[in-house]
C-alpha atoms as a PDB file:
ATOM      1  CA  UNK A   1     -40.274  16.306 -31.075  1.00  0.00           C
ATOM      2  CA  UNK A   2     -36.601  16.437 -29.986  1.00  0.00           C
ATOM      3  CA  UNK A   3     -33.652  16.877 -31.968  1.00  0.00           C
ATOM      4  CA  UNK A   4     -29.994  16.256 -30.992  1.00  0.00           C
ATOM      5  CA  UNK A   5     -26.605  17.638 -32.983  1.00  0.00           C
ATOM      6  CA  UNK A   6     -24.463  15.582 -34.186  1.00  0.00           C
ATOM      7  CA  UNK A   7     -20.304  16.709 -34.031  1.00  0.00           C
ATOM      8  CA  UNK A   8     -17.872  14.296 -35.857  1.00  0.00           C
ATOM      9  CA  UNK A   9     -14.333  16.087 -36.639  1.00  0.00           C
ATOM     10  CA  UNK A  10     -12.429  14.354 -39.411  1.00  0.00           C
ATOM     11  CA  UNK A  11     -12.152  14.421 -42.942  1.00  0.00           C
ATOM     12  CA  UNK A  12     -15.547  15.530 -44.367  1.00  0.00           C
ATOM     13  CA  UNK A  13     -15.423  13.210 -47.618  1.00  0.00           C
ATOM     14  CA  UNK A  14     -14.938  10.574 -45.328  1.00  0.00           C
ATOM     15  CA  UNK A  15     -17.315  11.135 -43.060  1.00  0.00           C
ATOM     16  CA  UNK A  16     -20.131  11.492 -45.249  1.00  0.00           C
ATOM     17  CA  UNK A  17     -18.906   8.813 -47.246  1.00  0.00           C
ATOM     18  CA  UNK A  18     -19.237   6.701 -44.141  1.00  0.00           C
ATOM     19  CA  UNK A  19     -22.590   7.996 -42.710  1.00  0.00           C
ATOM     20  CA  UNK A  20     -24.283   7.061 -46.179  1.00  0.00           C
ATOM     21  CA  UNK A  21     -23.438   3.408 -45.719  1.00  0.00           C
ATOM     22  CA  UNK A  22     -24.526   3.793 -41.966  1.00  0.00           C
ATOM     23  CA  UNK A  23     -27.923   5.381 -43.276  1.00  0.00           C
ATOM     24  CA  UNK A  24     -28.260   2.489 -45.751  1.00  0.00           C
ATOM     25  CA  UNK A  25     -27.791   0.386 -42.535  1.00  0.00           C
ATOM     26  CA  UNK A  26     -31.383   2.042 -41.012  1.00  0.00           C
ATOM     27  CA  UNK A  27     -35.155   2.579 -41.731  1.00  0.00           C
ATOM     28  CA  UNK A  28     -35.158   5.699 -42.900  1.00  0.00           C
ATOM     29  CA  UNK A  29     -38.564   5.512 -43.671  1.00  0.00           C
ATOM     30  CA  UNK A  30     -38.938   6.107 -40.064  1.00  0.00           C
ATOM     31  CA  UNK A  31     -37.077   9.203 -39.255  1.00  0.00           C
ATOM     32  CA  UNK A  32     -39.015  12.312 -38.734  1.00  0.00           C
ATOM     33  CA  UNK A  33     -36.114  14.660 -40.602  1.00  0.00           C
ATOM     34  CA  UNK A  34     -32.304  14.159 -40.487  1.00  0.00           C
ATOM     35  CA  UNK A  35     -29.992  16.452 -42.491  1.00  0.00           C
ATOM     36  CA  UNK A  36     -25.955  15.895 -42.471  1.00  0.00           C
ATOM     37  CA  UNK A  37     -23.866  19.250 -43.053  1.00  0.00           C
ATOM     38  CA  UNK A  38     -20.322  19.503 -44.358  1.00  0.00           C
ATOM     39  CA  UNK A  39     -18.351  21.635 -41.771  1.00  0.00           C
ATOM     40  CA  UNK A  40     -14.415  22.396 -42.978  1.00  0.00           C
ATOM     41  CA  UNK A  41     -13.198  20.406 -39.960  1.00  0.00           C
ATOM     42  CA  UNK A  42     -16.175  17.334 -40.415  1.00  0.00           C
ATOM     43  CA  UNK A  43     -19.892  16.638 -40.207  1.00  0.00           C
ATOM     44  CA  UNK A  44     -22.626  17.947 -38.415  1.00  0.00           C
ATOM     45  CA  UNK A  45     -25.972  16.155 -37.844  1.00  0.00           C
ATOM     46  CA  UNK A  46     -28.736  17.026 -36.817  1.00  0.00           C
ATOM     47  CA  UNK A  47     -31.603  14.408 -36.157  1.00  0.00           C
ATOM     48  CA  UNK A  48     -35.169  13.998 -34.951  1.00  0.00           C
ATOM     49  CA  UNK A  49     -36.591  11.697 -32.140  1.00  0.00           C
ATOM     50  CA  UNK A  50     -40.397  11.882 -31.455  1.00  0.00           C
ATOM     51  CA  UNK A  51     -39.792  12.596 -27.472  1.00  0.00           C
ATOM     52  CA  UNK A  52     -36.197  13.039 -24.849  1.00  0.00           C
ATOM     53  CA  UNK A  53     -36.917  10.006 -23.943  1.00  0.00           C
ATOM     54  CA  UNK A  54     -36.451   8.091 -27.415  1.00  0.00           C
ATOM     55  CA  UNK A  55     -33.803   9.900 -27.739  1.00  0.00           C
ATOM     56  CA  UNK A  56     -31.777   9.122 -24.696  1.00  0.00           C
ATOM     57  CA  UNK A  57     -32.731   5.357 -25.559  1.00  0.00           C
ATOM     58  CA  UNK A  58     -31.337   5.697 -28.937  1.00  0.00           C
ATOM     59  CA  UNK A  59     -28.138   7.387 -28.192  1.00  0.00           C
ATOM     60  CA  UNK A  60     -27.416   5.114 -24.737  1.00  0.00           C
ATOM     61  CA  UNK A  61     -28.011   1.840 -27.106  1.00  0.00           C
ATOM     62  CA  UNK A  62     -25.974  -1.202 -27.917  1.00  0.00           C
ATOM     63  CA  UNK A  63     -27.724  -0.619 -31.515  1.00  0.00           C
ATOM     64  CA  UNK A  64     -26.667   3.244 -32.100  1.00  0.00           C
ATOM     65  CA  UNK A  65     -23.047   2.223 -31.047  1.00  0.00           C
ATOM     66  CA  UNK A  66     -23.038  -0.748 -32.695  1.00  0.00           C
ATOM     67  CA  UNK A  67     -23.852   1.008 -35.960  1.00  0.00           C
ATOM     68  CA  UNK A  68     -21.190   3.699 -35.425  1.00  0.00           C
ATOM     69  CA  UNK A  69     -18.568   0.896 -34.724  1.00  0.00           C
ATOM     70  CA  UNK A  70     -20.201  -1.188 -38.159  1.00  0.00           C
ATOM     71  CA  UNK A  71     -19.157   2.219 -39.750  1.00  0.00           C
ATOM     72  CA  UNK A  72     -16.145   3.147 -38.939  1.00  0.00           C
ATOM     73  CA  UNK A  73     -17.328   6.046 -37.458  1.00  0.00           C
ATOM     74  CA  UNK A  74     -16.335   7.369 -33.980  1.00  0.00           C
ATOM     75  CA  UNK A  75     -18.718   8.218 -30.984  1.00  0.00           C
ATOM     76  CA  UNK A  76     -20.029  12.081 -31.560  1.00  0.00           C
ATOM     77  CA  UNK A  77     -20.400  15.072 -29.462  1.00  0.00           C
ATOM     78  CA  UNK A  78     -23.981  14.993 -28.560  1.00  0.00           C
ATOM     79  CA  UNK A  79     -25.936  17.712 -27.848  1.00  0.00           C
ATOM     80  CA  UNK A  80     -29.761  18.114 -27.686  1.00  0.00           C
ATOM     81  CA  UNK A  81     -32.978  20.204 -27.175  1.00  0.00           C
ATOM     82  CA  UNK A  82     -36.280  20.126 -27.750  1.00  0.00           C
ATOM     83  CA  UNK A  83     -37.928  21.103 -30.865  1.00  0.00           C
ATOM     84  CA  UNK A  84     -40.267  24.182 -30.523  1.00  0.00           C
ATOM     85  CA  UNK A  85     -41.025  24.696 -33.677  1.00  0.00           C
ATOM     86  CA  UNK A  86     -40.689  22.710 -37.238  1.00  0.00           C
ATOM     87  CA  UNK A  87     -41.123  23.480 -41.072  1.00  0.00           C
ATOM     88  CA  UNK A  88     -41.304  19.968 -43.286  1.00  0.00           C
ATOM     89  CA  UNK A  89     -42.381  19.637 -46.714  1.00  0.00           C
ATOM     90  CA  UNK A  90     -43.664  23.398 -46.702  1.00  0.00           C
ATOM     91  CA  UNK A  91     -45.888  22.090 -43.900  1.00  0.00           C
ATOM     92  CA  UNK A  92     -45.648  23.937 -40.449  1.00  0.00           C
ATOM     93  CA  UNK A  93     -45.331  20.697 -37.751  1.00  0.00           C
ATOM     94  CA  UNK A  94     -45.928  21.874 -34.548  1.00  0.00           C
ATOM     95  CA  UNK A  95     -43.663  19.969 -32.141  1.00  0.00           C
END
């Protein structure tokens, strides 16, 4: 597993306001675990990918920057690492 953060600075409200139509935009069914977290200067994401790879083909996309554009939402600082260890559901998922 590999998980990437998420930095968008703005106006929280607006933010998340604007990542819940982008998530109502995707199957969610098929994401391993992504949480959204209010910071005082915007929103922080952090999201799963099943390998680096995936994950560099999801964030270099025409579909990921697509979405953003769909959403008003501007490009984010991307950071990410892989996952060495996971809890989910109470369930220990070893990456």
């Amino acid at each position: 597993m590999h998980a990437s953060l998420w930095t968008f600075r703005g106006d929280p409200d607006e933010l998340i306001e604007r990542f819940d139509a982008m998530l109502a935009d995707v199957p969610i069914a098929q994401m391993p675990a992504t949480l959204a977290l209010r910071t005082p200067d915007g929103l922080l994401v952090v999201d799963t990918c099943p390998t680096r790879e995936a994950y560099e083909r999801f964030r270099d996309g025409e579909w990921f920057a697509g979405l953003l554009a769909r959403h008003g939402l501007p490009r984010p600082l991307m950071q990410d690492y892989p996952v060495e260890r996971a809890v989910l559901a109470g369930e220990l998922a070893l990456a």
